[in-house]
N, C-alpha and C. Protein backbone atom coordinates (compact mmCIF):
# COMPACT_ATOMS: atom_id res chain seq x y z
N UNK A 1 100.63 159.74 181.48
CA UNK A 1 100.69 159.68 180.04
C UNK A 1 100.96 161.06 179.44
N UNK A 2 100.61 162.36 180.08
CA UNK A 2 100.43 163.51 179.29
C UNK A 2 102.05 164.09 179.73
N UNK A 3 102.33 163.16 180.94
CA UNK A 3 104.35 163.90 180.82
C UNK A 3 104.88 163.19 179.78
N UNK A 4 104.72 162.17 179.77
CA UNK A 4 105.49 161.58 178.74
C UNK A 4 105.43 162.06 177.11
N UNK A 5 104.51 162.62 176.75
CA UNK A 5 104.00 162.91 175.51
C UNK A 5 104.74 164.49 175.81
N UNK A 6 104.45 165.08 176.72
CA UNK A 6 105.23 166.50 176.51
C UNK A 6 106.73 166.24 176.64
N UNK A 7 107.20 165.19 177.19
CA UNK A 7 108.79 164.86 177.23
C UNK A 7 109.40 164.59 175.30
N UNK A 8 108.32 164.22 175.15
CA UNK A 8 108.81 163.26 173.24
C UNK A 8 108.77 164.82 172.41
N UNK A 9 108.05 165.79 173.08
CA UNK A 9 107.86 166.76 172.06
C UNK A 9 109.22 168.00 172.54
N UNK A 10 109.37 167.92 173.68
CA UNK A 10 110.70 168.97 173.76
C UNK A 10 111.44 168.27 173.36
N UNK A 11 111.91 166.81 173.58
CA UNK A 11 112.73 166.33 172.43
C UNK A 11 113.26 166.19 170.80
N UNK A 12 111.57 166.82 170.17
CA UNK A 12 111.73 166.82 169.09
C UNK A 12 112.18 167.63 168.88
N UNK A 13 111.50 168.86 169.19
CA UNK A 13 111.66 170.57 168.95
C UNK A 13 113.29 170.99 168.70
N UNK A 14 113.92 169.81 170.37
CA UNK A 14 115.38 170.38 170.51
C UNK A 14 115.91 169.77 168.91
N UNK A 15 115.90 168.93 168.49
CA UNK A 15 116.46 168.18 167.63
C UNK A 15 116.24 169.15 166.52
N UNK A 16 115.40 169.47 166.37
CA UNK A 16 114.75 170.05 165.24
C UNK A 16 115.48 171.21 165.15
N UNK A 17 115.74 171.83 166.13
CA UNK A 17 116.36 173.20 166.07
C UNK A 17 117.76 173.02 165.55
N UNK A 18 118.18 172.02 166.74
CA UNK A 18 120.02 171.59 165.78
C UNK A 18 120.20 171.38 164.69
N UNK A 19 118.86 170.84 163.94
CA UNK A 19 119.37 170.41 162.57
C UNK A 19 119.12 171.48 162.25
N UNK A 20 118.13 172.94 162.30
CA UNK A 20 118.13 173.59 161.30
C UNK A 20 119.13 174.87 161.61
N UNK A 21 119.57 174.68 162.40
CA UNK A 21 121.18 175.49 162.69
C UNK A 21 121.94 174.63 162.28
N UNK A 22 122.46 173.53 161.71
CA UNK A 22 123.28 172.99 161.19
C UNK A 22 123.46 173.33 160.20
N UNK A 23 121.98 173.27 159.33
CA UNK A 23 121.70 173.90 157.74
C UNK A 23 122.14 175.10 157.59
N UNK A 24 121.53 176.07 158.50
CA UNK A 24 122.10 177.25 158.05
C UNK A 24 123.13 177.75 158.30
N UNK A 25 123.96 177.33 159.35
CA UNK A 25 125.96 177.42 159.83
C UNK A 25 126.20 177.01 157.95
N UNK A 26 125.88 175.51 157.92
CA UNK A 26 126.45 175.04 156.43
C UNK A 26 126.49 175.76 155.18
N UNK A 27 124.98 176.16 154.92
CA UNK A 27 124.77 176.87 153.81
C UNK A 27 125.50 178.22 153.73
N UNK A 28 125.41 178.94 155.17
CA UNK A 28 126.27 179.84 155.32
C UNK A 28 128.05 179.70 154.97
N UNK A 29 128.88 179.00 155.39
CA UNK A 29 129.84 178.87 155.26
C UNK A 29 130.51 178.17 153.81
N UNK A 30 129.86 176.96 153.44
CA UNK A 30 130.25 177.09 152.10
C UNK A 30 130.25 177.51 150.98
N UNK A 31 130.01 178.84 150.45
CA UNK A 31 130.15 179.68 149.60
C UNK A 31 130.97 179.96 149.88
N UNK A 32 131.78 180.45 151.18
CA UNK A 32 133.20 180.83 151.56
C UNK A 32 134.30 180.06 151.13
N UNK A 33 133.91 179.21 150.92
CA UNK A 33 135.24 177.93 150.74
C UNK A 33 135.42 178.02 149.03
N UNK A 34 134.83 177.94 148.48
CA UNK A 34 135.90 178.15 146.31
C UNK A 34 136.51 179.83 146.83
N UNK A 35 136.98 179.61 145.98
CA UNK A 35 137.81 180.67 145.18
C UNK A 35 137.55 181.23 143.95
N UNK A 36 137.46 182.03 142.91
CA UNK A 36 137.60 182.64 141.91
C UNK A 36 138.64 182.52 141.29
N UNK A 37 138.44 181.99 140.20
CA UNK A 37 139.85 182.49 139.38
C UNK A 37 139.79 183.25 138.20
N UNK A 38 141.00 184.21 138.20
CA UNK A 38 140.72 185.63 137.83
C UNK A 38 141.55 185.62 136.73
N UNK A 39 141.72 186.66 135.60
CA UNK A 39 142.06 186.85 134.43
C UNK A 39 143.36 186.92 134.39
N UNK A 40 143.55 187.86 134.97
CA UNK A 40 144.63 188.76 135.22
C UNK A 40 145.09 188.95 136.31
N UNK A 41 146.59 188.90 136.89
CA UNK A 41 146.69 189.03 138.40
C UNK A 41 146.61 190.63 138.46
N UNK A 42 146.20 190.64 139.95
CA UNK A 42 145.63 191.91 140.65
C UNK A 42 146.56 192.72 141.09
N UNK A 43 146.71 194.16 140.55
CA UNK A 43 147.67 195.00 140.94
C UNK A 43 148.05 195.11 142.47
N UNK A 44 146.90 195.27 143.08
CA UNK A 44 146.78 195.58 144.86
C UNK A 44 146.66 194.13 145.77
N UNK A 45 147.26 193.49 146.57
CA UNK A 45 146.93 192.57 147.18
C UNK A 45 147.43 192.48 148.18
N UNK A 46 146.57 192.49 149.25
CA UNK A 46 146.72 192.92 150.91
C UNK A 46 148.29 191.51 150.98
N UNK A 47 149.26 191.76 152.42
CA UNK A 47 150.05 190.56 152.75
C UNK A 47 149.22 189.25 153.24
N UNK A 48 149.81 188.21 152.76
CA UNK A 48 149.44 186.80 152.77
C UNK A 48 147.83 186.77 152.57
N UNK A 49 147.20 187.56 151.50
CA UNK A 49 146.01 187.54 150.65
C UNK A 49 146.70 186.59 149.78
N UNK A 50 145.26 185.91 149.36
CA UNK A 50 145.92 184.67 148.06
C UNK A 50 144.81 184.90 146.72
N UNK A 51 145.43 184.67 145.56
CA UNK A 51 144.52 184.69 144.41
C UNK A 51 145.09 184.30 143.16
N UNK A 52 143.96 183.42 142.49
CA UNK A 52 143.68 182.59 141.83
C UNK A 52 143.99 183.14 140.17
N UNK A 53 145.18 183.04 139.41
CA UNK A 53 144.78 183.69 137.93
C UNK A 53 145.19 182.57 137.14
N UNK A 54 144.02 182.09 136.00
CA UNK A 54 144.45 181.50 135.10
C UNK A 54 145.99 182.30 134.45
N UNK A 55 146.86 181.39 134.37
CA UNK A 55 148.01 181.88 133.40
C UNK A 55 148.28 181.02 132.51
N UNK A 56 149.00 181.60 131.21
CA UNK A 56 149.72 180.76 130.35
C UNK A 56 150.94 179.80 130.88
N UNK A 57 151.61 180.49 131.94
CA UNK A 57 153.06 180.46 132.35
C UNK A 57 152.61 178.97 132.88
N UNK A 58 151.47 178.01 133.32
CA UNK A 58 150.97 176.85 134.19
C UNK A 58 150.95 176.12 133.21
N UNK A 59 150.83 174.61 133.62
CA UNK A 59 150.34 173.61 132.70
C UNK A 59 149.01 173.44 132.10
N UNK A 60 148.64 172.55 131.75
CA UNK A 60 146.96 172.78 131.72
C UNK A 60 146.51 172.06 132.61
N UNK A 61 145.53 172.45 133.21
CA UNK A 61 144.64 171.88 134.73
C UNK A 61 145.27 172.19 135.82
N UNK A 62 146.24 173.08 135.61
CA UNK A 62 146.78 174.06 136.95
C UNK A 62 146.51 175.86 136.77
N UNK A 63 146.68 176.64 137.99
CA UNK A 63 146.18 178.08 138.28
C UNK A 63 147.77 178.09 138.74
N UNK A 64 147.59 179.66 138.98
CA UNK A 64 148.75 180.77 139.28
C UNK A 64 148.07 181.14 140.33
N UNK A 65 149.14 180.32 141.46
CA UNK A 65 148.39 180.75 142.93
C UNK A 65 149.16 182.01 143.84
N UNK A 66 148.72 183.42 143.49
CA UNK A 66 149.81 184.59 143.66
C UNK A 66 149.02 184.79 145.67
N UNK A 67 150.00 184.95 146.09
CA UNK A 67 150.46 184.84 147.39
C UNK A 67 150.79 186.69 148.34
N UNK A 68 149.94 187.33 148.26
CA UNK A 68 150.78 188.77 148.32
C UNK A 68 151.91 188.86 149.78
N UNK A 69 152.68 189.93 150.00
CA UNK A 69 153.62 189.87 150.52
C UNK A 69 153.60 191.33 151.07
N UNK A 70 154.37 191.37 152.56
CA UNK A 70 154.92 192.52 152.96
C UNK A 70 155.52 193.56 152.29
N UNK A 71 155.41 194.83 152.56
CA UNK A 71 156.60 195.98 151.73
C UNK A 71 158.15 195.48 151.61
N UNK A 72 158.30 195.21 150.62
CA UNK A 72 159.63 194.78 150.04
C UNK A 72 160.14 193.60 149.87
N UNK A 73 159.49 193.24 149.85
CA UNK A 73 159.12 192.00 149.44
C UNK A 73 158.25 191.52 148.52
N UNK A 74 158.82 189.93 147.51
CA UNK A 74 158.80 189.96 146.37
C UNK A 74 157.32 189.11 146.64
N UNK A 75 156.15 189.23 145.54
CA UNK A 75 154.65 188.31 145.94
C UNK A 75 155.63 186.65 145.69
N UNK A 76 154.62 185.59 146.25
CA UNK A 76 155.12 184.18 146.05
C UNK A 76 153.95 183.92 144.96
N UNK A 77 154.71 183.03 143.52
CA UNK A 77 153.55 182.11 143.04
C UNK A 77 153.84 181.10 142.53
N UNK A 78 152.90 180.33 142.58
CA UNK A 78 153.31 178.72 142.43
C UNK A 78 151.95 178.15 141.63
N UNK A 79 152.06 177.49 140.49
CA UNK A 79 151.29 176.72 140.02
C UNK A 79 150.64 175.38 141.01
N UNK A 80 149.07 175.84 140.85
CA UNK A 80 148.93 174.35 141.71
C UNK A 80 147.47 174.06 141.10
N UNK A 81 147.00 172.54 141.10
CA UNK A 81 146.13 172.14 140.94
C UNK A 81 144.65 173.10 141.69
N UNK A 82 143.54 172.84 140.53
CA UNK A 82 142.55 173.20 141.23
C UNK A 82 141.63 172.53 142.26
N UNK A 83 141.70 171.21 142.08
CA UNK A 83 141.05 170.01 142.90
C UNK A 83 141.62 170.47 144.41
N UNK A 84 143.18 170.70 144.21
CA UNK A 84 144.04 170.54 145.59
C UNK A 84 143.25 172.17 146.76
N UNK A 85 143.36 172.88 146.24
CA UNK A 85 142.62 174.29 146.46
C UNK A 85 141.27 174.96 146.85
N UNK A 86 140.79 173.64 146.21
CA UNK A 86 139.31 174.07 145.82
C UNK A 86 138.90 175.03 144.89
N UNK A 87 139.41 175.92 144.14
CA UNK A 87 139.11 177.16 143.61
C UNK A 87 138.05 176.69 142.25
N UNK A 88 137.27 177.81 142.03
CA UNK A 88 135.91 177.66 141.21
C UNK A 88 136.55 178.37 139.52
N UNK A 89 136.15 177.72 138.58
CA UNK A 89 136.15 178.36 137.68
C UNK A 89 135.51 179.60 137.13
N UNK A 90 134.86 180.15 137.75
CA UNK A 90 134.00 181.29 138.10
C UNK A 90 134.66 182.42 137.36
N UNK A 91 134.37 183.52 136.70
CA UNK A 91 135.30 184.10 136.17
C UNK A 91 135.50 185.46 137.12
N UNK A 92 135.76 186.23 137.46
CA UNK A 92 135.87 187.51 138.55
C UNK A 92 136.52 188.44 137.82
N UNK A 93 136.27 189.89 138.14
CA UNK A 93 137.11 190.58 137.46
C UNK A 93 137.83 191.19 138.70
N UNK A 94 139.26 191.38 138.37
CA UNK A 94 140.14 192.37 139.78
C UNK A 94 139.64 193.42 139.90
């Protein structure tokens, strides 16, 4: 009787541990996932860095998704939904 009862309890423990490394992998990683969207696009932006600026130049319920680029080369931007992106209305300053 007393293996069996120590068998149910390393079982729990293990379980117990996965879930609470699950929690914290999770909690950890999704803050990573929105985006900011920013006022003004950003003078400096590393190649194939991406960022988020409300513009006039978009429809409404779309962002200015600026794309940075290699030396000599022109940045890419493209209006796109925020749903599609994920990006947070959050305000950031550059």
């Amino acid at each position: 009787m007393a293996i069996r009862y120590y068998g149910e309890a390393g079982w729990w423990t293990t379980n117990m541990r996965i879930l609470l490394s699950v929690l914290l992998l999770s909690a950890a990683t999704l803050p990573c996932l929105a985006q900011n969207v920013l006022k003004s696009e950003p003078l400096v932006l590393a190649p194939y860095e991406t960022a988020y600026v409300q513009d006039t130049s978009c429809p409404a319920g779309r962002v200015l998704k600026v794309t940075g680029a290699i030396r000599g080369l022109h940045r890419r931007k493209t209006c796109v939904a925020l749903a599609t992106d994920q990006a947070s209305l959050a305000v950031a300053t550059p």
